[in-house]
N, C-alpha and C. Protein backbone atom coordinates (compact mmCIF):
# COMPACT_ATOMS: atom_id res chain seq x y z
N UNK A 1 -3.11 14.13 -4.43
CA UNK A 1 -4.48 14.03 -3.96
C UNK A 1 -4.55 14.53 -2.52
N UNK A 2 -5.25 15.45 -2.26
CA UNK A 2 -5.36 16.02 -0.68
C UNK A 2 -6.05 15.13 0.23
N UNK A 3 -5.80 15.16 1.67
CA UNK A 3 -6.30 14.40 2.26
C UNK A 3 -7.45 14.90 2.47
N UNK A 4 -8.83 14.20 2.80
CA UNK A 4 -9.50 13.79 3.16
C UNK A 4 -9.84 14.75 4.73
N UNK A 5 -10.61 15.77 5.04
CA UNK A 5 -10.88 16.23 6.67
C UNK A 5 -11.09 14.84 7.17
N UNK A 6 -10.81 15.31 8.00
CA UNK A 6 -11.43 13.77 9.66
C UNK A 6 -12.57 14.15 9.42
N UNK A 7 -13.60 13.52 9.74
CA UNK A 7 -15.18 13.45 10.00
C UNK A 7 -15.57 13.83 11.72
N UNK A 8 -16.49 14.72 11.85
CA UNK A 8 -16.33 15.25 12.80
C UNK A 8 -16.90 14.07 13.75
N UNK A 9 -17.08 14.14 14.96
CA UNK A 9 -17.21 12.86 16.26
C UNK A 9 -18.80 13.31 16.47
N UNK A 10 -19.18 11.88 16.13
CA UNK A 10 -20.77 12.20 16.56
C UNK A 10 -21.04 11.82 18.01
N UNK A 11 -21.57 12.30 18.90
CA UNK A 11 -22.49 12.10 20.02
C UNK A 11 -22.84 11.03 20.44
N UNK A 12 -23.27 10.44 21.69
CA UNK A 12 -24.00 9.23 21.90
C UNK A 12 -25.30 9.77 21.18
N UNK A 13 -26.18 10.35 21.14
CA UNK A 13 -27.21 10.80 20.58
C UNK A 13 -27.41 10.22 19.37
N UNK A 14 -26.78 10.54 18.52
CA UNK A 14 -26.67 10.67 17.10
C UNK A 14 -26.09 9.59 17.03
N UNK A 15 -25.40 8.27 17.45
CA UNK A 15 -24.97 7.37 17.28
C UNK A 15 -25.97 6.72 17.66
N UNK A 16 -26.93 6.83 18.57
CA UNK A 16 -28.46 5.69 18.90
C UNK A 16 -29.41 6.13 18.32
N UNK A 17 -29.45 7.21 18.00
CA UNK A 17 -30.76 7.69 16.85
C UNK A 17 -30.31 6.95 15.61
N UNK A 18 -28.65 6.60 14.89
CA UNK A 18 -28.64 6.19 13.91
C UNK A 18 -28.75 4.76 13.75
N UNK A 19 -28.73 4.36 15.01
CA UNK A 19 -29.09 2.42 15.65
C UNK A 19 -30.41 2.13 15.52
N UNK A 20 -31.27 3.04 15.87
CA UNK A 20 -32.39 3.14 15.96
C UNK A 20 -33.02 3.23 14.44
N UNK A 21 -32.96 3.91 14.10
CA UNK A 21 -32.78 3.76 12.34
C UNK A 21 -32.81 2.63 11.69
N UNK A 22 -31.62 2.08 11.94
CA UNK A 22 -31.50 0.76 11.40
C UNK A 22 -32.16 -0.63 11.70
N UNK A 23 -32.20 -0.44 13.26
CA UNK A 23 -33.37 -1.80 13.77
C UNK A 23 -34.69 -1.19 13.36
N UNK A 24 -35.05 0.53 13.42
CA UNK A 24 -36.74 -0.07 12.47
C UNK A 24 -36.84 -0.86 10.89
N UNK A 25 -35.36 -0.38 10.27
CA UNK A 25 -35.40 -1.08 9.29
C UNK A 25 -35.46 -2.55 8.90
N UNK A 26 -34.93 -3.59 10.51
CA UNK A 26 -35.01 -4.51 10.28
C UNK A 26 -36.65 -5.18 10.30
N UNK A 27 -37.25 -4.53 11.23
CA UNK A 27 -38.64 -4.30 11.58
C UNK A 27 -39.50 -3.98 10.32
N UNK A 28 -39.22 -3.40 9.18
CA UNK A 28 -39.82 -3.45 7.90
C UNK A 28 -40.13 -4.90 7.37
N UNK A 29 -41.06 -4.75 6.43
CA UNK A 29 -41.57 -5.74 5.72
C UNK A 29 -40.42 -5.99 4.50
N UNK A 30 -40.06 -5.03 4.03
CA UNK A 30 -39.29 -4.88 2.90
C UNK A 30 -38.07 -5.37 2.95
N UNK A 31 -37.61 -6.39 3.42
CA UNK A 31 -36.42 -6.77 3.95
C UNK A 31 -35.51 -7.48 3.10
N UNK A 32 -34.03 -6.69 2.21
CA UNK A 32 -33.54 -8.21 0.82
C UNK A 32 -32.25 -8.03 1.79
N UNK A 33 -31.94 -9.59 1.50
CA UNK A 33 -30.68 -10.20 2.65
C UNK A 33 -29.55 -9.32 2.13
N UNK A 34 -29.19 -8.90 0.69
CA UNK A 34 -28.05 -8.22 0.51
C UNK A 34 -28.18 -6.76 1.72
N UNK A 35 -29.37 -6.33 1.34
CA UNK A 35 -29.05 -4.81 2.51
C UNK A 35 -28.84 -4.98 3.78
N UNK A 36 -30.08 -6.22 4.31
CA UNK A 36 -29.77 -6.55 5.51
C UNK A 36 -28.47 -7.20 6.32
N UNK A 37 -27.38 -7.52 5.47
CA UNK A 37 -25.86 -8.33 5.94
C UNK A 37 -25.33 -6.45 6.02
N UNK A 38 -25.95 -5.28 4.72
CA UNK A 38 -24.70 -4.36 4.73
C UNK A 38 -25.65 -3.37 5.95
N UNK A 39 -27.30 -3.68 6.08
CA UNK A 39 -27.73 -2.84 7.83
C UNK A 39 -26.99 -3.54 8.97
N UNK A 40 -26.56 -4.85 8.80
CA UNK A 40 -26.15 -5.69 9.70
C UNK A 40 -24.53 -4.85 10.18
N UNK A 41 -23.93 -4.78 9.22
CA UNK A 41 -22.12 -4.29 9.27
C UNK A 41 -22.60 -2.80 9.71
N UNK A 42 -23.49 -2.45 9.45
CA UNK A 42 -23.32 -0.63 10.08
C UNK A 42 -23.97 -0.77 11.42
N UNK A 43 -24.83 -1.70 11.98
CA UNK A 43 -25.04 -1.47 12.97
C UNK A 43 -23.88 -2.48 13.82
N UNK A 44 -23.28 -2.99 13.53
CA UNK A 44 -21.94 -3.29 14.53
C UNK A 44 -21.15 -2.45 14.49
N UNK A 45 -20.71 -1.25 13.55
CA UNK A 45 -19.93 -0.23 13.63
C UNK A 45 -20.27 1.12 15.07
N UNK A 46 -21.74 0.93 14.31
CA UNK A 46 -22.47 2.07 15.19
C UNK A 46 -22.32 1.49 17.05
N UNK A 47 -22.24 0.33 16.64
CA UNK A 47 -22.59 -0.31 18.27
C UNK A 47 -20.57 -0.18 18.93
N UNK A 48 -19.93 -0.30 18.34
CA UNK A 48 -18.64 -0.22 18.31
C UNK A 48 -18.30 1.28 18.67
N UNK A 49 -18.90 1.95 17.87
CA UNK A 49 -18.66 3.34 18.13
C UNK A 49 -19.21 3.80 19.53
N UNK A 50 -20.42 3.53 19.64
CA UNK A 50 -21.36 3.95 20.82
C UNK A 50 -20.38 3.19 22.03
N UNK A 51 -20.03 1.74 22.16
CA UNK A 51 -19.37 1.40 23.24
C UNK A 51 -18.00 2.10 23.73
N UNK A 52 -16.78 2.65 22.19
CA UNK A 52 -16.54 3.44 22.72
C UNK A 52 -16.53 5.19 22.66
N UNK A 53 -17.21 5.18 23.44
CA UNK A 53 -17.79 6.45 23.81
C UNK A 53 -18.33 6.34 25.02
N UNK A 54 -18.78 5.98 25.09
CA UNK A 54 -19.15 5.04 26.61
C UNK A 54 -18.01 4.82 27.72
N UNK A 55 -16.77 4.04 27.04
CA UNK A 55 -15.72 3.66 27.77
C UNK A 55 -14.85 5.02 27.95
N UNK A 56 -14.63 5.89 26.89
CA UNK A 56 -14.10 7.40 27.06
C UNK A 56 -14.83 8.39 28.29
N UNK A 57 -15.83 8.44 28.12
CA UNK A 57 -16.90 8.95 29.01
C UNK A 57 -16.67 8.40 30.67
N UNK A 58 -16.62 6.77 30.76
CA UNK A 58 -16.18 6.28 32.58
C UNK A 58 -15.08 6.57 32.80
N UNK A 59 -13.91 6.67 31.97
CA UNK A 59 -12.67 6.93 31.57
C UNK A 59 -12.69 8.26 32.41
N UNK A 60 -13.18 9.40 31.87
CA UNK A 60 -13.35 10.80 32.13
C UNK A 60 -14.20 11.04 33.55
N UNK A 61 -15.03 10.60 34.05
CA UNK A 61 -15.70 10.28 35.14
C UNK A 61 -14.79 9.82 36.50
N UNK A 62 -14.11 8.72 36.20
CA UNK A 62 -12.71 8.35 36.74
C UNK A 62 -11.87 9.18 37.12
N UNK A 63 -11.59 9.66 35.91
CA UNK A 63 -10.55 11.20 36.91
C UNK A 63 -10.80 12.07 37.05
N UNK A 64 -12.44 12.57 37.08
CA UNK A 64 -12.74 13.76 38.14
C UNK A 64 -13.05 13.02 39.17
N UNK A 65 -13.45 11.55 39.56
CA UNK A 65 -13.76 11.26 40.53
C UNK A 65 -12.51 11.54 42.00
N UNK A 66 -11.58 10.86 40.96
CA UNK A 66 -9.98 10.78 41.33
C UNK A 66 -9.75 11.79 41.99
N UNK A 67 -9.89 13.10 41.24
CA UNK A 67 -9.18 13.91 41.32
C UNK A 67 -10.41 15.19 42.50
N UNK A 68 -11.24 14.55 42.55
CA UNK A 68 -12.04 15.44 43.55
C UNK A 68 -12.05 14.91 44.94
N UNK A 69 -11.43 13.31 44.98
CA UNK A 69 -11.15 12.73 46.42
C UNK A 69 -9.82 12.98 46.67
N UNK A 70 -9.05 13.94 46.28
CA UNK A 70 -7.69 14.12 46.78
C UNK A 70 -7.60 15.21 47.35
């Protein structure tokens, strides 16, 4: 069985547009607890993802800072 490509790295963008997504969904009328526990698990992923990306990003900030005060 062949592996599987990596999935390419989405953006902060595209990681809060897809957050965003999901809290209007909680914001619907239409709301059954089974989807909402599995909107619940993707938006802790998404929020997981987005934080790091975030932390990569100060990470990277850090050592040009570093590296432009030397």
């Amino acid at each position: 069985m062949p592996a599987k490509p990596p999935k390419p790295q989405k953006n902060y963008r595209q990681l809060s547009a897809e957050l965003s997504d999901v809290l209007d969904w909680f914001d619907s009328e239409e709301v059954d607890l089974d989807e909402a526990l599995a909107k619940y698990k993707e938006a802790m992923k998404l929020i997981k993802q987005m934080e790091t990306y975030l932390k990569s990003a100060e990470n990277k900030i850090r050592e040009i800072s570093a590296s432009s005060s030397k």
